[in-house]
PDB file of N, CA and C in Angstrom:
ATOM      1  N   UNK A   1      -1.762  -1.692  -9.631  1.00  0.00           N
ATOM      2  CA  UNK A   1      -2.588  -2.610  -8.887  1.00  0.00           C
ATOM      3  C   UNK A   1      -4.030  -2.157  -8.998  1.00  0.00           C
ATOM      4  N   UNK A   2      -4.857  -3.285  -8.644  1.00  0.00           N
ATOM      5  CA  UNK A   2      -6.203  -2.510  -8.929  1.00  0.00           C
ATOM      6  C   UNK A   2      -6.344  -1.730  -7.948  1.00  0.00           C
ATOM      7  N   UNK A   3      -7.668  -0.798  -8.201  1.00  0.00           N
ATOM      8  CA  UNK A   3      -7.794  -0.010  -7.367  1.00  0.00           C
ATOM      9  C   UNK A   3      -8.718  -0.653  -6.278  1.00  0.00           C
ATOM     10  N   UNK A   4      -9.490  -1.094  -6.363  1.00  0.00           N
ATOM     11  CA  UNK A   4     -10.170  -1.958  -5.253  1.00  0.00           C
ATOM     12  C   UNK A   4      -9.668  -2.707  -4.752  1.00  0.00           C
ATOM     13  N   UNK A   5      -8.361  -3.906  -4.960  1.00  0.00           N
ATOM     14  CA  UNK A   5      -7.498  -4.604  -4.086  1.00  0.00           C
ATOM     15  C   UNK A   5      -6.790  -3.600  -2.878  1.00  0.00           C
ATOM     16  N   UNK A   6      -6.175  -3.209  -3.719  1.00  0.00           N
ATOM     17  CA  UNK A   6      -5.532  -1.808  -3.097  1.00  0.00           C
ATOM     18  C   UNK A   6      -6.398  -1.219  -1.806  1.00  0.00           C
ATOM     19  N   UNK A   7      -7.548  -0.550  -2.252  1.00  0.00           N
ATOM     20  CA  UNK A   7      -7.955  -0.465  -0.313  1.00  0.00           C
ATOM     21  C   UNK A   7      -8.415  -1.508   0.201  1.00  0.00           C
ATOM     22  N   UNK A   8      -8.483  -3.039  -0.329  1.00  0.00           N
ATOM     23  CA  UNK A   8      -8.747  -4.015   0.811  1.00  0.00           C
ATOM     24  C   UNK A   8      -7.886  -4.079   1.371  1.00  0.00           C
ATOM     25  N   UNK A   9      -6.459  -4.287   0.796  1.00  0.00           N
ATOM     26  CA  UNK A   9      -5.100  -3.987   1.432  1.00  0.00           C
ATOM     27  C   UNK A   9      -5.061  -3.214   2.606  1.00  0.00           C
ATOM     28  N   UNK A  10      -5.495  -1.601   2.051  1.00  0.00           N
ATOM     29  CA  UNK A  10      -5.468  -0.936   2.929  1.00  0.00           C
ATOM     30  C   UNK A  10      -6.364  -0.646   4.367  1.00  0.00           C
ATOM     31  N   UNK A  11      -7.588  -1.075   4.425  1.00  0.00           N
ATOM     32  CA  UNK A  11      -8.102  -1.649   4.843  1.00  0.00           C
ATOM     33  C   UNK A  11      -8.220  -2.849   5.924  1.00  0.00           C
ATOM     34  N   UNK A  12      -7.088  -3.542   5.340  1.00  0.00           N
ATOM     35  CA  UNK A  12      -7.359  -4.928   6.121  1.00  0.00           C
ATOM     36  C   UNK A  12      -8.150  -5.799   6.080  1.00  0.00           C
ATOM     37  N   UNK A  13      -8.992  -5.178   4.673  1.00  0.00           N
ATOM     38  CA  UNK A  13     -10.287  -6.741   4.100  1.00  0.00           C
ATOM     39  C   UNK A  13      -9.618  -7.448   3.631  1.00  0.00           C
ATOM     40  N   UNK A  14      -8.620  -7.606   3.352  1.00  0.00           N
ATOM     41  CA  UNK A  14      -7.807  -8.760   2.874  1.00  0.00           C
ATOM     42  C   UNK A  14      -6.232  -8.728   2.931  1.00  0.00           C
ATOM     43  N   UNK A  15      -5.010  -9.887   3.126  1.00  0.00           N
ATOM     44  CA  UNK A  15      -3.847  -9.662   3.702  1.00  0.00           C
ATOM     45  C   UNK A  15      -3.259  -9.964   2.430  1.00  0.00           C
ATOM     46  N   UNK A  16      -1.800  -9.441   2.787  1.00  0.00           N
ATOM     47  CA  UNK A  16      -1.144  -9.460   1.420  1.00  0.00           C
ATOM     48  C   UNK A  16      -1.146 -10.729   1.013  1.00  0.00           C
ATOM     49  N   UNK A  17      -0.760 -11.996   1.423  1.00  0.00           N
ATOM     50  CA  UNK A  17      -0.766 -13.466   1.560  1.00  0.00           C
ATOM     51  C   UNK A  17      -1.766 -14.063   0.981  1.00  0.00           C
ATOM     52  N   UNK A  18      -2.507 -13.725   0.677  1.00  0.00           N
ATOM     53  CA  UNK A  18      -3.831 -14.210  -0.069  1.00  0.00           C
ATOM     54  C   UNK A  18      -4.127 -13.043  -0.944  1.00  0.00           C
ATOM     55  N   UNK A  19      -3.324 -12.519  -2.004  1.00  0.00           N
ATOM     56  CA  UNK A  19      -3.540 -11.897  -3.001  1.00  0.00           C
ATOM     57  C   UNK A  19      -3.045 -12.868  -3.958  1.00  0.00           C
ATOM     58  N   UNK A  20      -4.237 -13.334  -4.816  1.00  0.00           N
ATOM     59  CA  UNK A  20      -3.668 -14.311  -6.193  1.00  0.00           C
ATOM     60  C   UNK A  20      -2.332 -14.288  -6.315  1.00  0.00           C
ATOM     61  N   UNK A  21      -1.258 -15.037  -6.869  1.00  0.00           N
ATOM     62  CA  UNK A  21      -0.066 -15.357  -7.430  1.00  0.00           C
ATOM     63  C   UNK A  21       0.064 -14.369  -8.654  1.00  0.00           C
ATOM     64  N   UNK A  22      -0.927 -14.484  -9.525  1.00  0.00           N
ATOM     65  CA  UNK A  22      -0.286 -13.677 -10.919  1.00  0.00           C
ATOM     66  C   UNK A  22      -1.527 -12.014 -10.439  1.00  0.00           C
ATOM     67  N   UNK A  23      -1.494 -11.923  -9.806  1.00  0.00           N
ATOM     68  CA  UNK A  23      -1.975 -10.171  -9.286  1.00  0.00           C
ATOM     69  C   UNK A  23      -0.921  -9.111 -10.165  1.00  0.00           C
ATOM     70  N   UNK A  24      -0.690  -8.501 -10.505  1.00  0.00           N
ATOM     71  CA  UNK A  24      -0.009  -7.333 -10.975  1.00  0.00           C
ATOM     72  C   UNK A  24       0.201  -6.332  -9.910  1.00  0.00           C
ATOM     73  N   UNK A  25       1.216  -6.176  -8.976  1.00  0.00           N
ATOM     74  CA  UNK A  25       1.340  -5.757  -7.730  1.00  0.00           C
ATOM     75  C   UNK A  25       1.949  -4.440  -7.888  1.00  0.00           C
ATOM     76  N   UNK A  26       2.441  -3.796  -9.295  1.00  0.00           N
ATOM     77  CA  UNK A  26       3.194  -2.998  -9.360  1.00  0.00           C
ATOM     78  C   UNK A  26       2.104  -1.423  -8.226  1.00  0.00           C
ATOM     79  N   UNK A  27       2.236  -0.686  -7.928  1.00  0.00           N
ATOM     80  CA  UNK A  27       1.222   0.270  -7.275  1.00  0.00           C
ATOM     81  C   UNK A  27       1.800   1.819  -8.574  1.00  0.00           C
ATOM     82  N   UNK A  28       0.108   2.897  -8.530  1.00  0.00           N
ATOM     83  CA  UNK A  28       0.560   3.740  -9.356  1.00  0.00           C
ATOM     84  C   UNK A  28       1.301   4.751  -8.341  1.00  0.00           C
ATOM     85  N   UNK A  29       1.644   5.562  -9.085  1.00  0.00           N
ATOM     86  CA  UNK A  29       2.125   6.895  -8.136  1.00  0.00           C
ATOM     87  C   UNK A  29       1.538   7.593  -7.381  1.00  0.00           C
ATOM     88  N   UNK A  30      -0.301   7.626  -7.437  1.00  0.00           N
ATOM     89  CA  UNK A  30      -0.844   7.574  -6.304  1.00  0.00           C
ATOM     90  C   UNK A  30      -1.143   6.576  -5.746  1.00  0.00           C
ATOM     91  N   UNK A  31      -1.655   5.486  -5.412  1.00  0.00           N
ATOM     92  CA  UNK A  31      -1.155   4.751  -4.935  1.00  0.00           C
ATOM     93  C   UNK A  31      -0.024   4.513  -3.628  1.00  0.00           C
ATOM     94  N   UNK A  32       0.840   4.678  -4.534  1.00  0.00           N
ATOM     95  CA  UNK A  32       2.673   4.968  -3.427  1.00  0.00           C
ATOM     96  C   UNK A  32       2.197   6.120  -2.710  1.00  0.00           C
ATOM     97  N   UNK A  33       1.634   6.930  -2.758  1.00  0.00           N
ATOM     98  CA  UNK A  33       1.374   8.131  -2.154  1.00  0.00           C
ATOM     99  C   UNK A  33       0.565   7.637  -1.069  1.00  0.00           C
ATOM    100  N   UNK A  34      -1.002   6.998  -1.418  1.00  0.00           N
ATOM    101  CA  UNK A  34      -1.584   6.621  -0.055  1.00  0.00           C
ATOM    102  C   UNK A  34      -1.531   5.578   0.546  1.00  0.00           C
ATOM    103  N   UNK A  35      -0.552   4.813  -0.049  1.00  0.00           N
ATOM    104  CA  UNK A  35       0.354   3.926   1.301  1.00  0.00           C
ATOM    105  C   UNK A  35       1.184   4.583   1.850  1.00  0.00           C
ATOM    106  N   UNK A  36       2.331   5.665   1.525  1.00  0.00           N
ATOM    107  CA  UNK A  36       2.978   6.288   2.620  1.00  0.00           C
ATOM    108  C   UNK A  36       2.009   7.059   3.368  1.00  0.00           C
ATOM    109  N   UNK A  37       1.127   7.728   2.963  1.00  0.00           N
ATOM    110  CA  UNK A  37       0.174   8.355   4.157  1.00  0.00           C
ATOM    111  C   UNK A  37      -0.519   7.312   5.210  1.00  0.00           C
ATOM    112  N   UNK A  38      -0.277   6.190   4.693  1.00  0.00           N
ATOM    113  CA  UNK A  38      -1.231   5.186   5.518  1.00  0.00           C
ATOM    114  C   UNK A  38      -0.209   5.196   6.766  1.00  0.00           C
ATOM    115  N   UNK A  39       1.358   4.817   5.966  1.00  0.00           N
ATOM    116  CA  UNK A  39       2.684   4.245   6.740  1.00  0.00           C
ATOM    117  C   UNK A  39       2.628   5.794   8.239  1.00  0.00           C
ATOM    118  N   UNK A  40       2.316   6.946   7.822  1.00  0.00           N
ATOM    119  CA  UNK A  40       2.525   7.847   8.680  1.00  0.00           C
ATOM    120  C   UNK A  40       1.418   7.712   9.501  1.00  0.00           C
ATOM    121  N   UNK A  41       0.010   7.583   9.132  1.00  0.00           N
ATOM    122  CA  UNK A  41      -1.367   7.349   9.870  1.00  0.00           C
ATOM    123  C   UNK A  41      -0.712   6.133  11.004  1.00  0.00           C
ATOM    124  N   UNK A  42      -0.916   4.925  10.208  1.00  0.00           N
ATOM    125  CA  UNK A  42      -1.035   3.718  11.039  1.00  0.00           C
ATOM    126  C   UNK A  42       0.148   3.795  12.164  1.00  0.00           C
ATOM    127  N   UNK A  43       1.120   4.112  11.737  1.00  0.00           N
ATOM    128  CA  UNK A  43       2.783   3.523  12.055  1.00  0.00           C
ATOM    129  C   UNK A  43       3.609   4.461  12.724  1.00  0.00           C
ATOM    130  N   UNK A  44       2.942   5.807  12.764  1.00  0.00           N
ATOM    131  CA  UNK A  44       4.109   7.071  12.723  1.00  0.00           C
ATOM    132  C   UNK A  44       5.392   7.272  11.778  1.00  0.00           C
ATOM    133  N   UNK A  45       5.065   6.870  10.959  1.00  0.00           N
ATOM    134  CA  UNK A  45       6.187   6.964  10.053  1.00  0.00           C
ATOM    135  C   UNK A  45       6.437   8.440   9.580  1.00  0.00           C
ATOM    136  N   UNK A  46       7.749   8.700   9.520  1.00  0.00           N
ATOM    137  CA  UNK A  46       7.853  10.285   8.904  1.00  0.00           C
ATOM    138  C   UNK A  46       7.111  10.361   7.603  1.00  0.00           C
ATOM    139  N   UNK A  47       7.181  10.671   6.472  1.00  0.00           N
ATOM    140  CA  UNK A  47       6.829  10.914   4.943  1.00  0.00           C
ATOM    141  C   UNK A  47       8.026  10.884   4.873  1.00  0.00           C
ATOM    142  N   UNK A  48       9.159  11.314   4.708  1.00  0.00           N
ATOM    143  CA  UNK A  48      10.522  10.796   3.941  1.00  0.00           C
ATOM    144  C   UNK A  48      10.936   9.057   4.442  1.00  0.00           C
ATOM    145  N   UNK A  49      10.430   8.878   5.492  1.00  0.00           N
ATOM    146  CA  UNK A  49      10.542   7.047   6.105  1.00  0.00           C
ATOM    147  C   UNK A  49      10.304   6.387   4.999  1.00  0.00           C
ATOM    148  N   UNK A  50       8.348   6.809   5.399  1.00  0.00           N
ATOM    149  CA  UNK A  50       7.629   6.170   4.445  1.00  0.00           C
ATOM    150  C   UNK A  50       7.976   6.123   2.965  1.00  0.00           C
ATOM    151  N   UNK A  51       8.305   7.225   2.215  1.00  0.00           N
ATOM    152  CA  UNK A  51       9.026   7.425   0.813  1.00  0.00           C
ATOM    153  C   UNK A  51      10.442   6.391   0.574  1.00  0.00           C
ATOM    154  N   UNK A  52      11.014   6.111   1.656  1.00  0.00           N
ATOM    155  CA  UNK A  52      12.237   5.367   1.441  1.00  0.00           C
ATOM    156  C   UNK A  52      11.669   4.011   1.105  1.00  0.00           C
ATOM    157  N   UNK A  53      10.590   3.716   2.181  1.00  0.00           N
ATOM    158  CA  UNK A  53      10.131   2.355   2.809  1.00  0.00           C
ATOM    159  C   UNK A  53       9.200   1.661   1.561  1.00  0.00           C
ATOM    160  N   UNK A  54       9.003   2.458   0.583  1.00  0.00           N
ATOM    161  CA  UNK A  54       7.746   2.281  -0.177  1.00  0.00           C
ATOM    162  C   UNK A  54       8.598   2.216  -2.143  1.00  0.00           C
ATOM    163  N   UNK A  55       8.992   3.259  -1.793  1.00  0.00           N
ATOM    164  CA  UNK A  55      10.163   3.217  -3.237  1.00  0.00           C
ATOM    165  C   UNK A  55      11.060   2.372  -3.129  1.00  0.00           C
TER     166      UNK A  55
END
């Protein structure tokens, strides 16, 4: 995914729902990494949660 979509995402400048149709959504391996840190920040999520929740 790009990298600038990606922290609007994260962010909240923009919702998943209004990401173009043909976007390339796949995320890299970092990436997956700082959405599970987000999932533990925002959510309390463990890091093995988040790792389930995300893979």
């Amino acid at each position: 995914m790009n990298q600038v979509l990606f922290e609007q995402l994260l962010e909240g400048n923009i919702e998943y729902k209004d990401v173009p149709e043909d976007t390339d959504i796949e995320l890299t391996d970092e990436q997956r990494h700082e959405m599970r840190l987000w999932l533990v920040g925002v959510y309390g999520f463990s890091y093995g949660a988040a790792k389930s929740y995300i893979d």
